[in-house]
Protein backbone atom coordinates (compact mmCIF):
# COMPACT_ATOMS: atom_id res chain seq x y z
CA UNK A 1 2.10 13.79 -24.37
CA UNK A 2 2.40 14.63 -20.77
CA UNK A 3 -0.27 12.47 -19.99
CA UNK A 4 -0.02 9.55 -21.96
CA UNK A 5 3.62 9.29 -19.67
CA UNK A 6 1.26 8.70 -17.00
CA UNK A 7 -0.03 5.54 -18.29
CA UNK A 8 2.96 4.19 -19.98
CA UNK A 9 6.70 3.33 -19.04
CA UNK A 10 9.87 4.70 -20.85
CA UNK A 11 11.71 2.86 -23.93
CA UNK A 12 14.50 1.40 -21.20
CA UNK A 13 11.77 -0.84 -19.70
CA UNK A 14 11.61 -2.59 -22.84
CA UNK A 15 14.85 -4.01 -22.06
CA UNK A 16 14.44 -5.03 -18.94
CA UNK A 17 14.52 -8.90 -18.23
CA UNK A 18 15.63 -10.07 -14.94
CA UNK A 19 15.13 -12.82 -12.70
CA UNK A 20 13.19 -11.45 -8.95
CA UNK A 21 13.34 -12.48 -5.77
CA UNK A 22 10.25 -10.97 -3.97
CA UNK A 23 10.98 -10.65 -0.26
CA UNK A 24 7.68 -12.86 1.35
CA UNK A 25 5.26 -14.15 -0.77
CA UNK A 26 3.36 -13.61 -4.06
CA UNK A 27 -0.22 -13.69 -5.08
CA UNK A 28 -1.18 -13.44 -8.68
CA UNK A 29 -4.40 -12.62 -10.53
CA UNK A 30 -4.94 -11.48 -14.09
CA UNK A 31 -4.84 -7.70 -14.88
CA UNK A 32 -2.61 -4.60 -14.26
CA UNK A 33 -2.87 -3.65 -10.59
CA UNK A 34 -1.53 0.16 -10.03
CA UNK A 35 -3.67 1.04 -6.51
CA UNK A 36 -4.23 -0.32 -3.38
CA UNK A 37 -6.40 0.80 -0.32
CA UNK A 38 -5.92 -1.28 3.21
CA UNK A 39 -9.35 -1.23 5.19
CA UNK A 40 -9.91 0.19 8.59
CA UNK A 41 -9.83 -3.45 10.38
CA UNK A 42 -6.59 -4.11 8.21
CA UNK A 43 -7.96 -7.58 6.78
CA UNK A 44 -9.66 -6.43 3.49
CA UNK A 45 -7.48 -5.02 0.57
CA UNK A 46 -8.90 -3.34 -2.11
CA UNK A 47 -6.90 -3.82 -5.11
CA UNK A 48 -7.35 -1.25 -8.58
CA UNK A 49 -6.95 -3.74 -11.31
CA UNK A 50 -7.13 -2.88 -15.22
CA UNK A 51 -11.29 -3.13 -15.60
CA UNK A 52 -11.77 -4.39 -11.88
CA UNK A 53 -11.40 -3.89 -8.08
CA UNK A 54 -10.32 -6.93 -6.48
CA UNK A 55 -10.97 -7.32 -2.73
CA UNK A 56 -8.32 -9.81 -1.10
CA UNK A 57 -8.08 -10.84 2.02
CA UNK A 58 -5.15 -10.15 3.69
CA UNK A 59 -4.75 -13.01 6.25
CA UNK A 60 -6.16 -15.87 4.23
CA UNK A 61 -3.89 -14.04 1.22
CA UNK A 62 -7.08 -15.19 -1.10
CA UNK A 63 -9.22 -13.06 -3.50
CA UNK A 64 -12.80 -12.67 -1.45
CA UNK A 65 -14.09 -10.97 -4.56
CA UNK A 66 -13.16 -8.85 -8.17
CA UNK A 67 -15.79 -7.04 -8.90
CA UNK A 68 -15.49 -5.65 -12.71
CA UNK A 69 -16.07 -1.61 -13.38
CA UNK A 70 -19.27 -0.47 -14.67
CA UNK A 71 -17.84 0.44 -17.74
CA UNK A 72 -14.64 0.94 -18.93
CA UNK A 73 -11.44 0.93 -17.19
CA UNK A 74 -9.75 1.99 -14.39
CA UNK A 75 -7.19 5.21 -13.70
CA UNK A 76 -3.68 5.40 -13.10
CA UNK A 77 -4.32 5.24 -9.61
CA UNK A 78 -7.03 6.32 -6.59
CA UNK A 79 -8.59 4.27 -4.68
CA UNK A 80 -9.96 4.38 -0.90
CA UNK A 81 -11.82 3.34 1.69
CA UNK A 82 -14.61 5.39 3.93
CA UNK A 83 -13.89 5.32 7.24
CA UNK A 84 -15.87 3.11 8.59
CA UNK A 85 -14.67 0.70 6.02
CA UNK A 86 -18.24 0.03 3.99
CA UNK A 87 -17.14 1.99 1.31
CA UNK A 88 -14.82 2.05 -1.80
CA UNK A 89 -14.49 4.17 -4.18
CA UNK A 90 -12.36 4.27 -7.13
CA UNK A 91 -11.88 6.90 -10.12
CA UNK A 92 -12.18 5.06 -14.15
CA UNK A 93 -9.91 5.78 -16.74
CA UNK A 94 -12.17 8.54 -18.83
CA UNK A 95 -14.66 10.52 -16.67
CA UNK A 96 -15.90 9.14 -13.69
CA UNK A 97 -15.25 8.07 -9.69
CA UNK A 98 -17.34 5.24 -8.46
CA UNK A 99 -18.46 3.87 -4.96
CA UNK A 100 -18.66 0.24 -4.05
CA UNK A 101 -21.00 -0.45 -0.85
CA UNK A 102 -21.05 -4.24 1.21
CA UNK A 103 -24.31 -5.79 0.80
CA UNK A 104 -26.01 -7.98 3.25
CA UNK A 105 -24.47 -10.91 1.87
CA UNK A 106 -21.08 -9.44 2.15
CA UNK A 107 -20.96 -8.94 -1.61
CA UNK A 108 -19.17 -5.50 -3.02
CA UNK A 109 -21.44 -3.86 -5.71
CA UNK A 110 -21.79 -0.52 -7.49
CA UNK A 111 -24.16 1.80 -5.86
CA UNK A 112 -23.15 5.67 -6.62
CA UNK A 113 -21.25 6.98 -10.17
CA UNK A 114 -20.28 10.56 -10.26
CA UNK A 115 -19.66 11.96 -13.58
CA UNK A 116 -16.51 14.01 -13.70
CA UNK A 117 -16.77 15.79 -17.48
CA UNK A 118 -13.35 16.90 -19.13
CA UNK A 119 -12.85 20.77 -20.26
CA UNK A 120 -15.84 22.68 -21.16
CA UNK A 121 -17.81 19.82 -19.95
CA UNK A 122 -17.30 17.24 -22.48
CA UNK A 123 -15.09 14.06 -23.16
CA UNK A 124 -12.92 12.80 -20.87
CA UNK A 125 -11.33 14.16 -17.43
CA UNK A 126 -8.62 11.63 -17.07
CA UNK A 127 -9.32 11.56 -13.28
CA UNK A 128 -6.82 9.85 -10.88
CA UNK A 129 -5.77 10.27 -7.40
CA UNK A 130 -8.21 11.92 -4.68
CA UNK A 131 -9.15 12.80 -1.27
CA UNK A 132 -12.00 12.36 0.69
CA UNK A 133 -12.98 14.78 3.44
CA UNK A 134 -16.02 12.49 4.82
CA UNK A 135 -16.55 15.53 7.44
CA UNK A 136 -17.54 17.97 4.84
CA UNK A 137 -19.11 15.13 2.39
CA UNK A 138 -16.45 16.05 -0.59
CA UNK A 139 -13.94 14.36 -2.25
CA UNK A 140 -11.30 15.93 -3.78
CA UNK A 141 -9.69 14.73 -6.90
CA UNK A 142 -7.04 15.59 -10.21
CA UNK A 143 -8.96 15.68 -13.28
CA UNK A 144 -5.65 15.60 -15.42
CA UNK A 145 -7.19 16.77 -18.72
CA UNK A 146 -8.87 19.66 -16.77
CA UNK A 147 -5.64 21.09 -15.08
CA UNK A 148 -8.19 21.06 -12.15
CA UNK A 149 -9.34 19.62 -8.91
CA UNK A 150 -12.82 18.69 -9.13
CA UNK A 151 -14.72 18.98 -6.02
CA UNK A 152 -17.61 16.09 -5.50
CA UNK A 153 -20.75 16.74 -3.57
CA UNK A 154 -20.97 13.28 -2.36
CA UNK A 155 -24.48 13.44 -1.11
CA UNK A 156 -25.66 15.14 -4.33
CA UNK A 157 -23.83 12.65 -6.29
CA UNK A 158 -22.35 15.57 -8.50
CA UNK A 159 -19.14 17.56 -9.49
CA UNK A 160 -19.92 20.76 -7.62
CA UNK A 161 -16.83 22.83 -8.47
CA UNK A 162 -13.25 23.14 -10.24
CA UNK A 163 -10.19 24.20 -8.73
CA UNK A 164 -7.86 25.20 -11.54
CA UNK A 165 -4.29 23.96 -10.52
CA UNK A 166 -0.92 22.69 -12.71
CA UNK A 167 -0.65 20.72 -15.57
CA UNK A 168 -2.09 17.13 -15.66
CA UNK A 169 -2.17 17.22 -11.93
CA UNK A 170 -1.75 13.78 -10.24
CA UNK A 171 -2.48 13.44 -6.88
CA UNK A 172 -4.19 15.48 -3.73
CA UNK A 173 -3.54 15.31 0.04
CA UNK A 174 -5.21 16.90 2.50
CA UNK A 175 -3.94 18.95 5.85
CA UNK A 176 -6.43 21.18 7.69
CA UNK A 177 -8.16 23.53 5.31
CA UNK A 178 -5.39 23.35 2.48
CA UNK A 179 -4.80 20.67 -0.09
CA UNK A 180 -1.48 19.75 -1.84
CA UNK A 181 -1.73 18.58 -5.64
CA UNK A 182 1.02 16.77 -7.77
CA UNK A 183 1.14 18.06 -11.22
CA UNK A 184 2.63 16.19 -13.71
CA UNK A 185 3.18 18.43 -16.26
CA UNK A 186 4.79 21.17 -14.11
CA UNK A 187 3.90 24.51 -14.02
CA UNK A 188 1.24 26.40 -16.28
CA UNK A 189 3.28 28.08 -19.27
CA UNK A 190 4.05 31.46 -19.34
CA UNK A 191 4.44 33.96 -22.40
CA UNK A 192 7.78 33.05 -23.31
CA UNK A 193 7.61 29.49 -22.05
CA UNK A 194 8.66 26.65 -24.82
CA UNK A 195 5.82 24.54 -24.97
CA UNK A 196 4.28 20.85 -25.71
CA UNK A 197 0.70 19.72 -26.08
CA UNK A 198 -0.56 17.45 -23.37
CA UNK A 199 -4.48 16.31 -24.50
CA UNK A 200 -5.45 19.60 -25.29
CA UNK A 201 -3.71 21.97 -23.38
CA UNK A 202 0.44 23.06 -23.20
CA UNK A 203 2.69 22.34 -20.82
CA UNK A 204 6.48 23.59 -20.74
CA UNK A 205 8.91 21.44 -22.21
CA UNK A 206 12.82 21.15 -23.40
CA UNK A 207 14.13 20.52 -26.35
CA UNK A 208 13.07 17.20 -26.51
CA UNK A 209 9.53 18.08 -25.71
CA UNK A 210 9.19 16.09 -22.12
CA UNK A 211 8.06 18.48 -19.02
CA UNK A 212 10.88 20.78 -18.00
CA UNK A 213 8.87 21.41 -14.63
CA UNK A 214 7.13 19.63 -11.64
CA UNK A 215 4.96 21.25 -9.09
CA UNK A 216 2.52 21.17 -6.30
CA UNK A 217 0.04 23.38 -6.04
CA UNK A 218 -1.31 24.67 -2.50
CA UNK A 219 -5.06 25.36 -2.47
CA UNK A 220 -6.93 26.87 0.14
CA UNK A 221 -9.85 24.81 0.24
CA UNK A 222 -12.12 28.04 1.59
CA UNK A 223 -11.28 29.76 -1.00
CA UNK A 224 -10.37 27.64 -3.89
CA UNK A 225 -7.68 29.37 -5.34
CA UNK A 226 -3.77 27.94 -5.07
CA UNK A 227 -2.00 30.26 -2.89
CA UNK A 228 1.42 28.86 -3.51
CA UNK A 229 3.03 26.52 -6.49
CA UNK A 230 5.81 25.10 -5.04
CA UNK A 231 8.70 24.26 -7.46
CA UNK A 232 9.78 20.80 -7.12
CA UNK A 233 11.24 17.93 -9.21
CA UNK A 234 10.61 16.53 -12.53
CA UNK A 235 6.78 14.10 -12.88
CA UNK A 236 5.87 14.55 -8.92
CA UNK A 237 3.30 11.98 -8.07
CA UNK A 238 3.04 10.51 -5.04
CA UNK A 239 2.39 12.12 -1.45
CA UNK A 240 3.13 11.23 1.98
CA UNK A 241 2.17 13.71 5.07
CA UNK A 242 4.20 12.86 7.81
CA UNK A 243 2.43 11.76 10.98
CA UNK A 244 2.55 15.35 12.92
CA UNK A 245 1.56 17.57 9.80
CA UNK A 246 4.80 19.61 9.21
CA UNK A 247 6.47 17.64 6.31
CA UNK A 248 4.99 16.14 3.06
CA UNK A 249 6.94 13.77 0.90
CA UNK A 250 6.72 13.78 -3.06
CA UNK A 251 8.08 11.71 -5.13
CA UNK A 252 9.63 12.68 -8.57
CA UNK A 253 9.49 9.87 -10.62
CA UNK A 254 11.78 11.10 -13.93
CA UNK A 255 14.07 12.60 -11.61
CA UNK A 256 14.58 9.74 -9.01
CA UNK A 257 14.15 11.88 -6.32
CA UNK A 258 11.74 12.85 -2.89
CA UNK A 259 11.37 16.61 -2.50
CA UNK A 260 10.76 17.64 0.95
CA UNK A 261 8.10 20.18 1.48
CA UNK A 262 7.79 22.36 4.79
CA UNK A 263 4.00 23.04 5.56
CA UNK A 264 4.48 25.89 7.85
CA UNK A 265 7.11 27.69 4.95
CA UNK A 266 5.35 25.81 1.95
CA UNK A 267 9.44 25.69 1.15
CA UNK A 268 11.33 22.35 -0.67
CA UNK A 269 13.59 22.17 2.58
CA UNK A 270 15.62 18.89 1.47
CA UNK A 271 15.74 16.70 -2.14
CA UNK A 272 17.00 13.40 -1.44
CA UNK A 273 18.09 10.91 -4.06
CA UNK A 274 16.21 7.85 -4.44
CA UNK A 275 15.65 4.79 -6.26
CA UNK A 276 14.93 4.24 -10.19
CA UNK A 277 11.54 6.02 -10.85
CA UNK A 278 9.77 6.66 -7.51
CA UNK A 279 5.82 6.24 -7.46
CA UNK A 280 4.18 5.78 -4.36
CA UNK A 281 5.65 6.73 -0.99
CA UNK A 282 4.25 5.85 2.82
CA UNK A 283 4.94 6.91 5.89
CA UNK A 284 5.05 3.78 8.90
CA UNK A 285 2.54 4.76 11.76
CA UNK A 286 5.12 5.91 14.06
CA UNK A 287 7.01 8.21 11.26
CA UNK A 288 10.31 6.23 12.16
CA UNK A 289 10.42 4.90 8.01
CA UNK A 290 9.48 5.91 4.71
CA UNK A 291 8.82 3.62 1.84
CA UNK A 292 9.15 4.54 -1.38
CA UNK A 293 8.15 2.41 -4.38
CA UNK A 294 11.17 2.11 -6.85
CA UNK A 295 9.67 1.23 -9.96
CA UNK A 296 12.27 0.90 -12.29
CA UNK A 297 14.73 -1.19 -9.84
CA UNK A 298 11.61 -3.06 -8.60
CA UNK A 299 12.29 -2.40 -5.63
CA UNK A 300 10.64 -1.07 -2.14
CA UNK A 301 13.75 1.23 -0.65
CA UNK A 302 13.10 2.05 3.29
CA UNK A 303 14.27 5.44 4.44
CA UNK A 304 15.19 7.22 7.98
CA UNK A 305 12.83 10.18 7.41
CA UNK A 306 15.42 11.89 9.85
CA UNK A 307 18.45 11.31 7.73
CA UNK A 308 17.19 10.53 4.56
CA UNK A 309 19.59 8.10 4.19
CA UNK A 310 18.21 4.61 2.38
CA UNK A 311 18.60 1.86 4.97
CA UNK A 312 17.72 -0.97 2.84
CA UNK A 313 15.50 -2.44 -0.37
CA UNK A 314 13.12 -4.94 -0.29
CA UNK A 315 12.56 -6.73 -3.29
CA UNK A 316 9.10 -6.73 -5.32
CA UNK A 317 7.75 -7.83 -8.10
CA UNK A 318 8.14 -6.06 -11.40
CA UNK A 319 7.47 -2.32 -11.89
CA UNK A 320 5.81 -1.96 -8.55
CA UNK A 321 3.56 1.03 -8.68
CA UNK A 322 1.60 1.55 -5.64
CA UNK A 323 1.57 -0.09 -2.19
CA UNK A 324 -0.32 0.46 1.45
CA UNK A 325 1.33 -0.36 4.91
CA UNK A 326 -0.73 -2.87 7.44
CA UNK A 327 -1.70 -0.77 10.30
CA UNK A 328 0.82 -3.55 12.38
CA UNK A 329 4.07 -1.70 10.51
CA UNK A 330 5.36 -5.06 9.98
CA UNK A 331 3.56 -6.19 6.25
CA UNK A 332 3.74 -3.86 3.36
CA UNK A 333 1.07 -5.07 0.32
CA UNK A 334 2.30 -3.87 -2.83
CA UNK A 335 0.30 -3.27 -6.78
CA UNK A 336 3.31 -4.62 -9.17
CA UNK A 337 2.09 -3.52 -12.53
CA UNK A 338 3.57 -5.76 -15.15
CA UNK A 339 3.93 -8.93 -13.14
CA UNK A 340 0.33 -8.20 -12.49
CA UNK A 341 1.04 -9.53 -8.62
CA UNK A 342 0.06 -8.09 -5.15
CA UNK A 343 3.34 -9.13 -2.79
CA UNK A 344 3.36 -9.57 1.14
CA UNK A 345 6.43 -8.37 2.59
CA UNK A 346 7.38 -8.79 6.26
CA UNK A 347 9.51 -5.35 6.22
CA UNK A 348 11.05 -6.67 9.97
CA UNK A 349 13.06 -9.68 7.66
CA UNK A 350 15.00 -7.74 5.68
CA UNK A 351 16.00 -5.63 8.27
């Protein structure tokens, strides 16, 4: 189904064997990292690993700490830090987001679970990728069995509402008092829609039964209802807001392309053609590059935002899936799924 593609990789990968070159250096650890959160004092990584977070620090380039889940496993990505950096919190594979405070002895453990129940309040939510909005103590995040965002009261400790969005939505960014959410599946289906199921709902399909559609949904967060679904490429995923606020970048990861949104018009103003199955996508702080995640050609591609045009790849690991930019612009720390690696890359050497 539509959401099972979210967790797994296409028959081609199979096939692929090849000998990498990472550009800088490789650390490895057992598991499947697919998320990775830089804190505020850019030392500490927090790495989402199959059943664990691993925190690794980033100038040593050693693991501090892993500390396991509290039960299960983890999603197909989300992970962040508060603000002030004591903070982590992570969404699990079935139905659930979970905090991680610093103790006294500088120790990571659980202290807050919120429950995040699938439709009608049972079984699993699939939650992934979220926001937090530490101002208004909510986070934000895609419950992809739901075809929701869930909104968590994070002083209450508890889901306090549902937006209702696209199918198997991915992904949410914030800008003022709207949020922008990936959907996976596309578009909800209409009367005369050919259809699929996707974990207990439909989603539009083609012949051969994959998503025919990929949208983001625009929700005014006073509101919560989507005021626009903006039409863009096939299995959007990843987000980037550009520094200023007027452009967001999504990646389409079965189309190989980055769809260009407009957040005055809410209109696709430019699709650019990208890499082999693009995941995650970062702005640098200064907006001069984007970096897009190239899974299939395990690859990092770096882009003039103001051309579009790819300047150059960096090499990763294999099937890199998420990665965060050091605050210095120069070190890029990425979550290579299969090779089960995090890799340093000094972006200013390949240039």
């Amino acid at each position: 189904g539509i959401r099972d593609a979210q967790e797994s990789r296409g028959l081609g990968d199979v096939y692929k064997r090849q000998v990498l070159n990472p550009a800088g250096k490789t650390v490895e650890f057992p598991g499947r990292p697919v998320d990775i959160a830089v804190h505020p004092d850019g030392r500490l990584l927090a790495i989402k690993n199959r059943g664990d977070v691993v925190f690794f620090d980033a100038v040593e380039r050693s693991i501090a700490q892993t500390l396991s889940m509290p039960k299960g496993g983890s999603a197909y990505c989300g992970i962040a830090w508060t603000n002030d950096g004591s903070c982590v919190w992570t969404t699990a594979a079935e139905a659930a987001i979970h905090c991680a405070a610093r103790g006294e002895n500088g120790e990571f453990a659980w202290m807050k679970t919120v429950e995040l129940p699938g439709p009608d309040g049972k079984g699993e939510s699939a939650p992934g990728g979220f926001a937090l909005d530490e101002a208004k103590g909510v986070i934000y995040v895609a419950l992809s069995r739901n075809n929701s965002v869930g909104v968590v009261d994070i002083a209450l400790g508890k889901l306090s509402a549902e937006f209702p969005v696209g199918i198997a939505p991915y992904d949410v960014v914030l800008l003022g008092d709207k949020a922008y959410v990936t959907n996976w599946g596309g578009r909800r289906p209409g009367p005369d829609d050919i259809t699929g199921p996707t974990s207990g709902s439909r989603a539009v399909v083609n012949a051969a039964g994959i998503a025919s559609t990929g949208t983001v949904s625009v929700i005014d967060l006073a509101s919560g209802s989507v005021t626009r679904e903006i039409e863009v490429d096939l299995h959007p995923c990843g987000m980037a807001m550009s520094p200023d606020g007027s452009r967001l970048y999504v990646a389409n990861a079965d189309s190989d392309t980055i769809s260009v949104i407009d957040t005055a018009t809410l209109e696709v103003t430019r699709t650019i053609p990208t890499g082999e199955r693009p995941r995650g996508i970062t702005f640098s702080h200064d907006y001069s590059r984007v970096y897009i995640c190239a899974s299939d050609s395990d690859t990092v591609q770096v882009m003039d935002p103001a051309t579009g045009e790819i300047l150059h790849e960096l090499p990763s690991g294999e099937d890199p899936e998420q990665f965060v930019l050091h605050p210095d612009d120069k070190h890029l720390w990425i979550a290579n799924e299969d090779d089960a690696v995090t890799t340093v890359v000094d972006v200013d050497s390949r240039k």
